[in-house]
C-alpha atoms as a PDB file:
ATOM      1  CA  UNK A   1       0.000   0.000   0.000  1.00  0.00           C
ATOM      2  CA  UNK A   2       1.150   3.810  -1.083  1.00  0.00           C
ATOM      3  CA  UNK A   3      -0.348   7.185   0.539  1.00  0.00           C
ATOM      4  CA  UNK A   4      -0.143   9.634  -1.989  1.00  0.00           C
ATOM      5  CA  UNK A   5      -1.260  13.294  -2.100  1.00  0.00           C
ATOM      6  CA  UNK A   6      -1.018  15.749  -4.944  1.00  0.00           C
ATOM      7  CA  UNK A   7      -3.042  19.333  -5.433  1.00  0.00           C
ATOM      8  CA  UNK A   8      -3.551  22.300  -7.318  1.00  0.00           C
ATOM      9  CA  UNK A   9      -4.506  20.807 -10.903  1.00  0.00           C
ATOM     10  CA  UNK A  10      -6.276  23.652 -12.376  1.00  0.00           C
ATOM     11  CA  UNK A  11      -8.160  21.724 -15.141  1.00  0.00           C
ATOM     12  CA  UNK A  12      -4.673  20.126 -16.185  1.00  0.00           C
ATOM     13  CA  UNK A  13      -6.317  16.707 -16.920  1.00  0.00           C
ATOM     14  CA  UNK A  14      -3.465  14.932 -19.283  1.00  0.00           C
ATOM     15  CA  UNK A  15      -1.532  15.767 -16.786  1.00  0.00           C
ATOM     16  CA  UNK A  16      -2.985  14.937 -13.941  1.00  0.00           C
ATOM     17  CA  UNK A  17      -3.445  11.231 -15.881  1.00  0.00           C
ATOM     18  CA  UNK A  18      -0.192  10.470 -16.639  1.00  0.00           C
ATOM     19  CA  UNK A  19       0.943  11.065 -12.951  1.00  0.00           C
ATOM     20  CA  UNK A  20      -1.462   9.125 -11.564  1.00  0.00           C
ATOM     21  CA  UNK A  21      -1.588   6.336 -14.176  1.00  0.00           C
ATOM     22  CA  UNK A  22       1.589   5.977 -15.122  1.00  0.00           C
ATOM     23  CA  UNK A  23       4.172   7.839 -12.409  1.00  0.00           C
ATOM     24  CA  UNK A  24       2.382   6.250  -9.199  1.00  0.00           C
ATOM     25  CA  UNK A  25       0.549   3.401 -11.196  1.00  0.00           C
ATOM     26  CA  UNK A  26      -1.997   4.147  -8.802  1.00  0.00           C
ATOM     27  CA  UNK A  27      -3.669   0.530  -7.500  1.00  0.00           C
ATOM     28  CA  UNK A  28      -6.219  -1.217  -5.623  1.00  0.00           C
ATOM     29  CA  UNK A  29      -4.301  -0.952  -2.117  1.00  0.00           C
ATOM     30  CA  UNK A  30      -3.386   2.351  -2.797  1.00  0.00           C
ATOM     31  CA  UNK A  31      -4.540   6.017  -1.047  1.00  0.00           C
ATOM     32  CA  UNK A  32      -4.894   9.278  -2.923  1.00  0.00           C
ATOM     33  CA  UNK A  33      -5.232  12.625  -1.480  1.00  0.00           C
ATOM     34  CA  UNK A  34      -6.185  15.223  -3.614  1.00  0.00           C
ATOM     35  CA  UNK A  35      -6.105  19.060  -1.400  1.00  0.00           C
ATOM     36  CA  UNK A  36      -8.179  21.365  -4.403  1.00  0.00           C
ATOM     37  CA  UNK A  37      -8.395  23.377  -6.888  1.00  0.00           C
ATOM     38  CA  UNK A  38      -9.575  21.360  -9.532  1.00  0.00           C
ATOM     39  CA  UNK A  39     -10.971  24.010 -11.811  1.00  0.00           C
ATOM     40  CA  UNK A  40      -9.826  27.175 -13.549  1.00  0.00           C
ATOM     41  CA  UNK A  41      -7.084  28.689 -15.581  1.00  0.00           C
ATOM     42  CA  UNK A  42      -5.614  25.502 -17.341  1.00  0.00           C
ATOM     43  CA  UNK A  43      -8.225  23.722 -20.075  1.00  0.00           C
ATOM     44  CA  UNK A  44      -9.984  21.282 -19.239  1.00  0.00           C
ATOM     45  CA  UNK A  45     -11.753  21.953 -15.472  1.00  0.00           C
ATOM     46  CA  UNK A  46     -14.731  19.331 -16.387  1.00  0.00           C
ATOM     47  CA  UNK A  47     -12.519  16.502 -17.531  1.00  0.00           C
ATOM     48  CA  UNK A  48     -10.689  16.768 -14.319  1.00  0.00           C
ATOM     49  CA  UNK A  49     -13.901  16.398 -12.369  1.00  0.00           C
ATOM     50  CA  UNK A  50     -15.060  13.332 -14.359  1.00  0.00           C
ATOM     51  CA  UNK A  51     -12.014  11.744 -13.922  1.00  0.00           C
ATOM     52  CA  UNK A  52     -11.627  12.364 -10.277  1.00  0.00           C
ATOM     53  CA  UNK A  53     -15.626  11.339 -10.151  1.00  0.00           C
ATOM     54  CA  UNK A  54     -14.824   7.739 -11.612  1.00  0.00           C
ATOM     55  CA  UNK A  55     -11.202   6.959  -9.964  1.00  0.00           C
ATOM     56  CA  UNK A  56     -12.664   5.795  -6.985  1.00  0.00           C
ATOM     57  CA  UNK A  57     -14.395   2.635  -9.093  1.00  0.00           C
ATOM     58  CA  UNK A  58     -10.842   1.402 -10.170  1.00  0.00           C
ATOM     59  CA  UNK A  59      -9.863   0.464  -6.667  1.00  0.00           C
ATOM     60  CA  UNK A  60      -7.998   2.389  -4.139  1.00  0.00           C
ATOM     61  CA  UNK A  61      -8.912   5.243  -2.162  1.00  0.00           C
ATOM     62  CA  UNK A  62      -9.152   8.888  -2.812  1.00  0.00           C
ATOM     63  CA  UNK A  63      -9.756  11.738  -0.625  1.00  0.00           C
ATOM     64  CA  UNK A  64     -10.334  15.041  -2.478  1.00  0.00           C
ATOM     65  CA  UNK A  65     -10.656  18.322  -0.408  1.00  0.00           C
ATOM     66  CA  UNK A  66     -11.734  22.137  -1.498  1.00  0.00           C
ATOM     67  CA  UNK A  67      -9.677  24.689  -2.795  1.00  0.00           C
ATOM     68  CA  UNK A  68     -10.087  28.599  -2.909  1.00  0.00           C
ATOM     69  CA  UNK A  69     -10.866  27.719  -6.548  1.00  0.00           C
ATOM     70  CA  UNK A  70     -13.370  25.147  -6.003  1.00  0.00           C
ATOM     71  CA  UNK A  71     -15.163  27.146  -3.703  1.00  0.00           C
ATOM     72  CA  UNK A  72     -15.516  30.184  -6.129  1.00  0.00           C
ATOM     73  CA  UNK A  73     -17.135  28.369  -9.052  1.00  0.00           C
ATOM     74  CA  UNK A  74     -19.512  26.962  -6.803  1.00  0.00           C
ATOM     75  CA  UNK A  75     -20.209  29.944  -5.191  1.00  0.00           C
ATOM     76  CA  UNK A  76     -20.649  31.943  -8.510  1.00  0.00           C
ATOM     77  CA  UNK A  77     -22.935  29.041  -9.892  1.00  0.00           C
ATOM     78  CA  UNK A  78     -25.541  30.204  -7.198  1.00  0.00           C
ATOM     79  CA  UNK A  79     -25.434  33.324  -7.292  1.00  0.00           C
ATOM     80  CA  UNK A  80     -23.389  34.146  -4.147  1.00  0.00           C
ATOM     81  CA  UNK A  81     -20.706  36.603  -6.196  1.00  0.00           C
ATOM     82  CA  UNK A  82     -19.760  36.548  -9.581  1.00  0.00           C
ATOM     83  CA  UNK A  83     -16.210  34.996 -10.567  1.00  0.00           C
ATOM     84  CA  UNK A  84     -13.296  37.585 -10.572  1.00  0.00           C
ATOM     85  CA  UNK A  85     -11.226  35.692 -12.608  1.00  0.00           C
ATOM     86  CA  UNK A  86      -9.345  37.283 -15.628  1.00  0.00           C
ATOM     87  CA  UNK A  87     -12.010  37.438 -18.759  1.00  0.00           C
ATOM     88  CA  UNK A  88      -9.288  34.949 -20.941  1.00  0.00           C
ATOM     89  CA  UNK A  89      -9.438  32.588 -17.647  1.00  0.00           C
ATOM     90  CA  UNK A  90     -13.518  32.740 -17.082  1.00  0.00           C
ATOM     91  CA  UNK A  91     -13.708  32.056 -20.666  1.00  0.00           C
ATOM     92  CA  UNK A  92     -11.524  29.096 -20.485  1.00  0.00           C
ATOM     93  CA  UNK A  93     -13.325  27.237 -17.834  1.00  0.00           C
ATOM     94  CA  UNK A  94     -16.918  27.862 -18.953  1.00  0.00           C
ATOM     95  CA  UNK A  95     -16.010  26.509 -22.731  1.00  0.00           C
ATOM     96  CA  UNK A  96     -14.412  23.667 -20.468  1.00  0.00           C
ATOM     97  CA  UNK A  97     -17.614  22.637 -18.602  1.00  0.00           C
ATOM     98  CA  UNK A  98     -19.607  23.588 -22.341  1.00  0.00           C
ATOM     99  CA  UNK A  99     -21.705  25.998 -21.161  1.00  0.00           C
ATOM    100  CA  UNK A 100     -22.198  29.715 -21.527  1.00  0.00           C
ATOM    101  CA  UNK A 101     -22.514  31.013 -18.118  1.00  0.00           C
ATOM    102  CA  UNK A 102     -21.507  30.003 -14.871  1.00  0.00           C
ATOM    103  CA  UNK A 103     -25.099  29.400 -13.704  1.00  0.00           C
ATOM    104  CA  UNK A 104     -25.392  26.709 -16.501  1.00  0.00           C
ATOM    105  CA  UNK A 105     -22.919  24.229 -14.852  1.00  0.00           C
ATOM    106  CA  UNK A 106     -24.448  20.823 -14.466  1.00  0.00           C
ATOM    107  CA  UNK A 107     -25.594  20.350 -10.856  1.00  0.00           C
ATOM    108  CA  UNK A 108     -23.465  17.126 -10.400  1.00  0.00           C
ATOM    109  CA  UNK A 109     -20.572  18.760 -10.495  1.00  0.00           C
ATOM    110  CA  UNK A 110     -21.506  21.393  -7.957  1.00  0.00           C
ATOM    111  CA  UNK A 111     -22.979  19.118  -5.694  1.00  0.00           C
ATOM    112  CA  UNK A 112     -19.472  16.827  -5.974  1.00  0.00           C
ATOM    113  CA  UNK A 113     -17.499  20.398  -5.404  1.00  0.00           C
ATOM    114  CA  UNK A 114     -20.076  21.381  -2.346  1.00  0.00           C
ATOM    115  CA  UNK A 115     -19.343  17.631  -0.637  1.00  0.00           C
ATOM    116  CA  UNK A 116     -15.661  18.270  -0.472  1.00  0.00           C
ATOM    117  CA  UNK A 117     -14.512  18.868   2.970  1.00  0.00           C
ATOM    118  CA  UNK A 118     -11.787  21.575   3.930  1.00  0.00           C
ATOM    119  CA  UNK A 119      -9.619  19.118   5.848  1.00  0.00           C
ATOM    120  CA  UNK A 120      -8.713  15.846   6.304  1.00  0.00           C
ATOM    121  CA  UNK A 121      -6.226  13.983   9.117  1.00  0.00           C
ATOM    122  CA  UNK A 122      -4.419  11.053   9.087  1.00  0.00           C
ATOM    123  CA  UNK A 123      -2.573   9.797  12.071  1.00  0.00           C
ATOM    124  CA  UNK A 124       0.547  11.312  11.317  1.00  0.00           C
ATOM    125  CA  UNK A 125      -0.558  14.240   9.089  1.00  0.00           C
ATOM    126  CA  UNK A 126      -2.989  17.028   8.392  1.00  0.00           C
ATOM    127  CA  UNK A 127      -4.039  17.704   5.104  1.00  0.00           C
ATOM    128  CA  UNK A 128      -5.724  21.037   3.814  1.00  0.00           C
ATOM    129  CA  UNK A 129      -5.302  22.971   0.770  1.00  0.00           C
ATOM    130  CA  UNK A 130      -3.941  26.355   1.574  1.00  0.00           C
ATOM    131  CA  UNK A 131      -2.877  26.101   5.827  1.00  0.00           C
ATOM    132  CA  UNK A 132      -3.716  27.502   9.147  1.00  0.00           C
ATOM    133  CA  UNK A 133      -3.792  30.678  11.129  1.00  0.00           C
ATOM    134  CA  UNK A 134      -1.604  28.609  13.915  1.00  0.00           C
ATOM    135  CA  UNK A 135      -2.481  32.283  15.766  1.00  0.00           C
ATOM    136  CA  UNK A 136      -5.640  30.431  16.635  1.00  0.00           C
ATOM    137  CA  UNK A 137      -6.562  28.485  19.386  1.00  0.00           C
ATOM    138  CA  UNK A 138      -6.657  24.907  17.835  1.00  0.00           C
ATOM    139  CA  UNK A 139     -10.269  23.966  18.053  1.00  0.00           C
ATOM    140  CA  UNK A 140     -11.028  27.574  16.202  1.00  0.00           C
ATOM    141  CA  UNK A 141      -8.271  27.396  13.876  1.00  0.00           C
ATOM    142  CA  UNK A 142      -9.167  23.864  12.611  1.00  0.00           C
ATOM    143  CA  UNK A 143     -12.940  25.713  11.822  1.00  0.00           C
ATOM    144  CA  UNK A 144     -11.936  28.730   9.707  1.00  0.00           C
ATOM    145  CA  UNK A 145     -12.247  27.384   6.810  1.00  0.00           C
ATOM    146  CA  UNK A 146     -11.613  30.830   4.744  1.00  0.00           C
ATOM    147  CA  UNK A 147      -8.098  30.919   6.247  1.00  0.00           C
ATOM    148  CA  UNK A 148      -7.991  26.955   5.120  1.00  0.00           C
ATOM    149  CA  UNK A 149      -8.858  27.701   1.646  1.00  0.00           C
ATOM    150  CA  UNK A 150      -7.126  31.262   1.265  1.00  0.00           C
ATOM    151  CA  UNK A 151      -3.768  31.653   3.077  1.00  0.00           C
ATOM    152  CA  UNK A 152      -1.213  32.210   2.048  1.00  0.00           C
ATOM    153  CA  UNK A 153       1.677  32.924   4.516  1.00  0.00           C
ATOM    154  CA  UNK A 154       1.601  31.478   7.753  1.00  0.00           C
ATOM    155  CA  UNK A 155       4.088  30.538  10.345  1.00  0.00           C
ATOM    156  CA  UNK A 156       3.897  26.137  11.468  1.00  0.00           C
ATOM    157  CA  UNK A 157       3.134  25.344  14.930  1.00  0.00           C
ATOM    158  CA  UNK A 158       3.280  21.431  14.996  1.00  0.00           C
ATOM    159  CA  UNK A 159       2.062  21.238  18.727  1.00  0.00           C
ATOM    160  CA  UNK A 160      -1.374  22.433  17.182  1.00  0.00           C
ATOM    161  CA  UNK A 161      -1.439  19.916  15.191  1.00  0.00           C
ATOM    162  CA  UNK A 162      -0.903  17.447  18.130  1.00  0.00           C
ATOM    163  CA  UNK A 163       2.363  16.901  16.860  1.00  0.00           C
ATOM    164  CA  UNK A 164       1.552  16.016  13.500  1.00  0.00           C
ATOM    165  CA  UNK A 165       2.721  17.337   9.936  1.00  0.00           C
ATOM    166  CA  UNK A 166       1.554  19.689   7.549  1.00  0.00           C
ATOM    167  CA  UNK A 167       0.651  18.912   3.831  1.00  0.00           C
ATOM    168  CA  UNK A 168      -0.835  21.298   1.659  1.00  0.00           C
ATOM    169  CA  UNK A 169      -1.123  23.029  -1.646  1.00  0.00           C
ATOM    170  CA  UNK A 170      -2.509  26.491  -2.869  1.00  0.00           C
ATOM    171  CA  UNK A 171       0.934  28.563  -3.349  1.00  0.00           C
ATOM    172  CA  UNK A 172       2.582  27.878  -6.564  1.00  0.00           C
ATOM    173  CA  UNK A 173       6.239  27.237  -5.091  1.00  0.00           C
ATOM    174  CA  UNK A 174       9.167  26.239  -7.334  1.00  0.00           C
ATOM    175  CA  UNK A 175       9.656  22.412  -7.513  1.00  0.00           C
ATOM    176  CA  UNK A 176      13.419  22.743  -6.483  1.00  0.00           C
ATOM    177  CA  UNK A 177      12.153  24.121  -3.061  1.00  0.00           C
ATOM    178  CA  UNK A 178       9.509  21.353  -2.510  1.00  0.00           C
ATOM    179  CA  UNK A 179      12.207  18.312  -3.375  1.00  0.00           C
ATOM    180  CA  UNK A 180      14.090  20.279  -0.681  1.00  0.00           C
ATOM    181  CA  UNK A 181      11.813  20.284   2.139  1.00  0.00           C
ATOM    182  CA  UNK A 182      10.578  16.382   0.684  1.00  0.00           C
ATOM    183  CA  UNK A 183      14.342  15.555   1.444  1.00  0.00           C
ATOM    184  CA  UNK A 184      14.108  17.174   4.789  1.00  0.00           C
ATOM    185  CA  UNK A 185      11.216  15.129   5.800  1.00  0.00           C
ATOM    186  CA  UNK A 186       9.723  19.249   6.517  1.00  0.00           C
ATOM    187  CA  UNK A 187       7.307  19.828   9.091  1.00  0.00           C
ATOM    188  CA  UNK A 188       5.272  21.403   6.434  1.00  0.00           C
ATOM    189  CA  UNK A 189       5.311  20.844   3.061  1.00  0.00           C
ATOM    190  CA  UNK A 190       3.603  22.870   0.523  1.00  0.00           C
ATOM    191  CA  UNK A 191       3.072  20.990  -2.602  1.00  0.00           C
ATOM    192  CA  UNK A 192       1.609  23.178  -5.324  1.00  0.00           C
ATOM    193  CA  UNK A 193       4.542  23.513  -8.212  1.00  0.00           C
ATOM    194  CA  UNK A 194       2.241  25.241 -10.472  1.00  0.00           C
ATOM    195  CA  UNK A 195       1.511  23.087 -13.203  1.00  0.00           C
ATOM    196  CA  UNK A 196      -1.020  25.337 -15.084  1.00  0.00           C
ATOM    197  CA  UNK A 197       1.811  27.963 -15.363  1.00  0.00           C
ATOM    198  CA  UNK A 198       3.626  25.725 -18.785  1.00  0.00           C
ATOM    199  CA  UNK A 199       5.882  28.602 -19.137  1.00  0.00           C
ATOM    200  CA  UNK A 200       7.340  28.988 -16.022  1.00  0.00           C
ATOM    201  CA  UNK A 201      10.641  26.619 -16.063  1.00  0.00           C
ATOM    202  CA  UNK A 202      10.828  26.878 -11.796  1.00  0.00           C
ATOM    203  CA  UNK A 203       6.883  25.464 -12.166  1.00  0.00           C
ATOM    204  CA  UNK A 204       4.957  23.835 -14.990  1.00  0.00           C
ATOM    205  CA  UNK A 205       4.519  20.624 -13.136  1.00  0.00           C
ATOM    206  CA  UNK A 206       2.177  18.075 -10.763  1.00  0.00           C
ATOM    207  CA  UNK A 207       4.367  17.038  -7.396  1.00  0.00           C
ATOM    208  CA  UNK A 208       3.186  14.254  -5.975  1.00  0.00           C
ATOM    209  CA  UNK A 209       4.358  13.021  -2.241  1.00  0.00           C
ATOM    210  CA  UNK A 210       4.824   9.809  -1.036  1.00  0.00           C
ATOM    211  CA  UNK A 211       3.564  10.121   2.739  1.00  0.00           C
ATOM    212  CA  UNK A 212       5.805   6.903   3.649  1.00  0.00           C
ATOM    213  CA  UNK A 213       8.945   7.659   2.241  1.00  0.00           C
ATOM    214  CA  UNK A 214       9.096  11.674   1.208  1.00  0.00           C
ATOM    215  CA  UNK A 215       9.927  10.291  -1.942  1.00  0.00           C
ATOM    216  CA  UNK A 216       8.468  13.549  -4.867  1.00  0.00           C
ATOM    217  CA  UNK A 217       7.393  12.560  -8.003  1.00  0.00           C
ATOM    218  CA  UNK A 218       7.028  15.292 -10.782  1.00  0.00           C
ATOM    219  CA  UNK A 219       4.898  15.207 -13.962  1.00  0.00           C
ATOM    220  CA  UNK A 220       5.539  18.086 -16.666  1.00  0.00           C
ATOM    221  CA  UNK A 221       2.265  20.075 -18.466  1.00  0.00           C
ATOM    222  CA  UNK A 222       2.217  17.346 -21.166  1.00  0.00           C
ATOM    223  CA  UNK A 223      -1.333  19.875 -22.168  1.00  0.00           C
ATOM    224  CA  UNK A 224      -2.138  20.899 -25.423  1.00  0.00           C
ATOM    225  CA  UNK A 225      -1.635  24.408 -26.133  1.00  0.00           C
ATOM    226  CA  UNK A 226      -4.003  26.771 -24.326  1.00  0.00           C
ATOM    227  CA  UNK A 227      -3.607  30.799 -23.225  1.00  0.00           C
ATOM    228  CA  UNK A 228      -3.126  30.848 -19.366  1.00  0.00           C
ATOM    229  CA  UNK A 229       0.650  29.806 -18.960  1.00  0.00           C
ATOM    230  CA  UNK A 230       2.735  31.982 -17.188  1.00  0.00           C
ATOM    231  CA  UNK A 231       2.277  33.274 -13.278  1.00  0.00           C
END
Protein backbone atom coordinates (compact mmCIF):
# COMPACT_ATOMS: atom_id res chain seq x y z
CA UNK A 1 0.00 0.00 0.00
CA UNK A 2 1.15 3.81 -1.08
CA UNK A 3 -0.35 7.19 0.54
CA UNK A 4 -0.14 9.63 -1.99
CA UNK A 5 -1.26 13.29 -2.10
CA UNK A 6 -1.02 15.75 -4.94
CA UNK A 7 -3.04 19.33 -5.43
CA UNK A 8 -3.55 22.30 -7.32
CA UNK A 9 -4.51 20.81 -10.90
CA UNK A 10 -6.28 23.65 -12.38
CA UNK A 11 -8.16 21.72 -15.14
CA UNK A 12 -4.67 20.13 -16.19
CA UNK A 13 -6.32 16.71 -16.92
CA UNK A 14 -3.47 14.93 -19.28
CA UNK A 15 -1.53 15.77 -16.79
CA UNK A 16 -2.99 14.94 -13.94
CA UNK A 17 -3.44 11.23 -15.88
CA UNK A 18 -0.19 10.47 -16.64
CA UNK A 19 0.94 11.07 -12.95
CA UNK A 20 -1.46 9.13 -11.56
CA UNK A 21 -1.59 6.34 -14.18
CA UNK A 22 1.59 5.98 -15.12
CA UNK A 23 4.17 7.84 -12.41
CA UNK A 24 2.38 6.25 -9.20
CA UNK A 25 0.55 3.40 -11.20
CA UNK A 26 -2.00 4.15 -8.80
CA UNK A 27 -3.67 0.53 -7.50
CA UNK A 28 -6.22 -1.22 -5.62
CA UNK A 29 -4.30 -0.95 -2.12
CA UNK A 30 -3.39 2.35 -2.80
CA UNK A 31 -4.54 6.02 -1.05
CA UNK A 32 -4.89 9.28 -2.92
CA UNK A 33 -5.23 12.63 -1.48
CA UNK A 34 -6.19 15.22 -3.61
CA UNK A 35 -6.10 19.06 -1.40
CA UNK A 36 -8.18 21.37 -4.40
CA UNK A 37 -8.39 23.38 -6.89
CA UNK A 38 -9.57 21.36 -9.53
CA UNK A 39 -10.97 24.01 -11.81
CA UNK A 40 -9.83 27.18 -13.55
CA UNK A 41 -7.08 28.69 -15.58
CA UNK A 42 -5.61 25.50 -17.34
CA UNK A 43 -8.23 23.72 -20.08
CA UNK A 44 -9.98 21.28 -19.24
CA UNK A 45 -11.75 21.95 -15.47
CA UNK A 46 -14.73 19.33 -16.39
CA UNK A 47 -12.52 16.50 -17.53
CA UNK A 48 -10.69 16.77 -14.32
CA UNK A 49 -13.90 16.40 -12.37
CA UNK A 50 -15.06 13.33 -14.36
CA UNK A 51 -12.01 11.74 -13.92
CA UNK A 52 -11.63 12.36 -10.28
CA UNK A 53 -15.63 11.34 -10.15
CA UNK A 54 -14.82 7.74 -11.61
CA UNK A 55 -11.20 6.96 -9.96
CA UNK A 56 -12.66 5.80 -6.98
CA UNK A 57 -14.39 2.64 -9.09
CA UNK A 58 -10.84 1.40 -10.17
CA UNK A 59 -9.86 0.46 -6.67
CA UNK A 60 -8.00 2.39 -4.14
CA UNK A 61 -8.91 5.24 -2.16
CA UNK A 62 -9.15 8.89 -2.81
CA UNK A 63 -9.76 11.74 -0.63
CA UNK A 64 -10.33 15.04 -2.48
CA UNK A 65 -10.66 18.32 -0.41
CA UNK A 66 -11.73 22.14 -1.50
CA UNK A 67 -9.68 24.69 -2.80
CA UNK A 68 -10.09 28.60 -2.91
CA UNK A 69 -10.87 27.72 -6.55
CA UNK A 70 -13.37 25.15 -6.00
CA UNK A 71 -15.16 27.15 -3.70
CA UNK A 72 -15.52 30.18 -6.13
CA UNK A 73 -17.14 28.37 -9.05
CA UNK A 74 -19.51 26.96 -6.80
CA UNK A 75 -20.21 29.94 -5.19
CA UNK A 76 -20.65 31.94 -8.51
CA UNK A 77 -22.93 29.04 -9.89
CA UNK A 78 -25.54 30.20 -7.20
CA UNK A 79 -25.43 33.32 -7.29
CA UNK A 80 -23.39 34.15 -4.15
CA UNK A 81 -20.71 36.60 -6.20
CA UNK A 82 -19.76 36.55 -9.58
CA UNK A 83 -16.21 35.00 -10.57
CA UNK A 84 -13.30 37.59 -10.57
CA UNK A 85 -11.23 35.69 -12.61
CA UNK A 86 -9.34 37.28 -15.63
CA UNK A 87 -12.01 37.44 -18.76
CA UNK A 88 -9.29 34.95 -20.94
CA UNK A 89 -9.44 32.59 -17.65
CA UNK A 90 -13.52 32.74 -17.08
CA UNK A 91 -13.71 32.06 -20.67
CA UNK A 92 -11.52 29.10 -20.48
CA UNK A 93 -13.33 27.24 -17.83
CA UNK A 94 -16.92 27.86 -18.95
CA UNK A 95 -16.01 26.51 -22.73
CA UNK A 96 -14.41 23.67 -20.47
CA UNK A 97 -17.61 22.64 -18.60
CA UNK A 98 -19.61 23.59 -22.34
CA UNK A 99 -21.71 26.00 -21.16
CA UNK A 100 -22.20 29.72 -21.53
CA UNK A 101 -22.51 31.01 -18.12
CA UNK A 102 -21.51 30.00 -14.87
CA UNK A 103 -25.10 29.40 -13.70
CA UNK A 104 -25.39 26.71 -16.50
CA UNK A 105 -22.92 24.23 -14.85
CA UNK A 106 -24.45 20.82 -14.47
CA UNK A 107 -25.59 20.35 -10.86
CA UNK A 108 -23.47 17.13 -10.40
CA UNK A 109 -20.57 18.76 -10.49
CA UNK A 110 -21.51 21.39 -7.96
CA UNK A 111 -22.98 19.12 -5.69
CA UNK A 112 -19.47 16.83 -5.97
CA UNK A 113 -17.50 20.40 -5.40
CA UNK A 114 -20.08 21.38 -2.35
CA UNK A 115 -19.34 17.63 -0.64
CA UNK A 116 -15.66 18.27 -0.47
CA UNK A 117 -14.51 18.87 2.97
CA UNK A 118 -11.79 21.58 3.93
CA UNK A 119 -9.62 19.12 5.85
CA UNK A 120 -8.71 15.85 6.30
CA UNK A 121 -6.23 13.98 9.12
CA UNK A 122 -4.42 11.05 9.09
CA UNK A 123 -2.57 9.80 12.07
CA UNK A 124 0.55 11.31 11.32
CA UNK A 125 -0.56 14.24 9.09
CA UNK A 126 -2.99 17.03 8.39
CA UNK A 127 -4.04 17.70 5.10
CA UNK A 128 -5.72 21.04 3.81
CA UNK A 129 -5.30 22.97 0.77
CA UNK A 130 -3.94 26.35 1.57
CA UNK A 131 -2.88 26.10 5.83
CA UNK A 132 -3.72 27.50 9.15
CA UNK A 133 -3.79 30.68 11.13
CA UNK A 134 -1.60 28.61 13.91
CA UNK A 135 -2.48 32.28 15.77
CA UNK A 136 -5.64 30.43 16.64
CA UNK A 137 -6.56 28.48 19.39
CA UNK A 138 -6.66 24.91 17.83
CA UNK A 139 -10.27 23.97 18.05
CA UNK A 140 -11.03 27.57 16.20
CA UNK A 141 -8.27 27.40 13.88
CA UNK A 142 -9.17 23.86 12.61
CA UNK A 143 -12.94 25.71 11.82
CA UNK A 144 -11.94 28.73 9.71
CA UNK A 145 -12.25 27.38 6.81
CA UNK A 146 -11.61 30.83 4.74
CA UNK A 147 -8.10 30.92 6.25
CA UNK A 148 -7.99 26.96 5.12
CA UNK A 149 -8.86 27.70 1.65
CA UNK A 150 -7.13 31.26 1.27
CA UNK A 151 -3.77 31.65 3.08
CA UNK A 152 -1.21 32.21 2.05
CA UNK A 153 1.68 32.92 4.52
CA UNK A 154 1.60 31.48 7.75
CA UNK A 155 4.09 30.54 10.35
CA UNK A 156 3.90 26.14 11.47
CA UNK A 157 3.13 25.34 14.93
CA UNK A 158 3.28 21.43 15.00
CA UNK A 159 2.06 21.24 18.73
CA UNK A 160 -1.37 22.43 17.18
CA UNK A 161 -1.44 19.92 15.19
CA UNK A 162 -0.90 17.45 18.13
CA UNK A 163 2.36 16.90 16.86
CA UNK A 164 1.55 16.02 13.50
CA UNK A 165 2.72 17.34 9.94
CA UNK A 166 1.55 19.69 7.55
CA UNK A 167 0.65 18.91 3.83
CA UNK A 168 -0.83 21.30 1.66
CA UNK A 169 -1.12 23.03 -1.65
CA UNK A 170 -2.51 26.49 -2.87
CA UNK A 171 0.93 28.56 -3.35
CA UNK A 172 2.58 27.88 -6.56
CA UNK A 173 6.24 27.24 -5.09
CA UNK A 174 9.17 26.24 -7.33
CA UNK A 175 9.66 22.41 -7.51
CA UNK A 176 13.42 22.74 -6.48
CA UNK A 177 12.15 24.12 -3.06
CA UNK A 178 9.51 21.35 -2.51
CA UNK A 179 12.21 18.31 -3.37
CA UNK A 180 14.09 20.28 -0.68
CA UNK A 181 11.81 20.28 2.14
CA UNK A 182 10.58 16.38 0.68
CA UNK A 183 14.34 15.56 1.44
CA UNK A 184 14.11 17.17 4.79
CA UNK A 185 11.22 15.13 5.80
CA UNK A 186 9.72 19.25 6.52
CA UNK A 187 7.31 19.83 9.09
CA UNK A 188 5.27 21.40 6.43
CA UNK A 189 5.31 20.84 3.06
CA UNK A 190 3.60 22.87 0.52
CA UNK A 191 3.07 20.99 -2.60
CA UNK A 192 1.61 23.18 -5.32
CA UNK A 193 4.54 23.51 -8.21
CA UNK A 194 2.24 25.24 -10.47
CA UNK A 195 1.51 23.09 -13.20
CA UNK A 196 -1.02 25.34 -15.08
CA UNK A 197 1.81 27.96 -15.36
CA UNK A 198 3.63 25.72 -18.78
CA UNK A 199 5.88 28.60 -19.14
CA UNK A 200 7.34 28.99 -16.02
CA UNK A 201 10.64 26.62 -16.06
CA UNK A 202 10.83 26.88 -11.80
CA UNK A 203 6.88 25.46 -12.17
CA UNK A 204 4.96 23.83 -14.99
CA UNK A 205 4.52 20.62 -13.14
CA UNK A 206 2.18 18.08 -10.76
CA UNK A 207 4.37 17.04 -7.40
CA UNK A 208 3.19 14.25 -5.97
CA UNK A 209 4.36 13.02 -2.24
CA UNK A 210 4.82 9.81 -1.04
CA UNK A 211 3.56 10.12 2.74
CA UNK A 212 5.81 6.90 3.65
CA UNK A 213 8.94 7.66 2.24
CA UNK A 214 9.10 11.67 1.21
CA UNK A 215 9.93 10.29 -1.94
CA UNK A 216 8.47 13.55 -4.87
CA UNK A 217 7.39 12.56 -8.00
CA UNK A 218 7.03 15.29 -10.78
CA UNK A 219 4.90 15.21 -13.96
CA UNK A 220 5.54 18.09 -16.67
CA UNK A 221 2.27 20.08 -18.47
CA UNK A 222 2.22 17.35 -21.17
CA UNK A 223 -1.33 19.87 -22.17
CA UNK A 224 -2.14 20.90 -25.42
CA UNK A 225 -1.63 24.41 -26.13
CA UNK A 226 -4.00 26.77 -24.33
CA UNK A 227 -3.61 30.80 -23.22
CA UNK A 228 -3.13 30.85 -19.37
CA UNK A 229 0.65 29.81 -18.96
CA UNK A 230 2.74 31.98 -17.19
CA UNK A 231 2.28 33.27 -13.28
Amino acid sequence: MARYVTTDIHGCLQSFQQLVEHKLIFGPEDELYVLGDYVNKGPDSRGVLDYLMQLPRRGGRVVCLRGNHDQELLDAARGLHHLAWASADRELTLRGFGVGQVEDIPARYLQWLDDLPYQYELPDFVLVHAGFDFRLPPAEMRRDWPTMLNIKEFVFDASRLGGKRLVHGHVPTPTEEVQRRADNHAQAIGLDTGCVYRHNPELSHLAALNLDTFKLMLQPNIEAEYPIARR
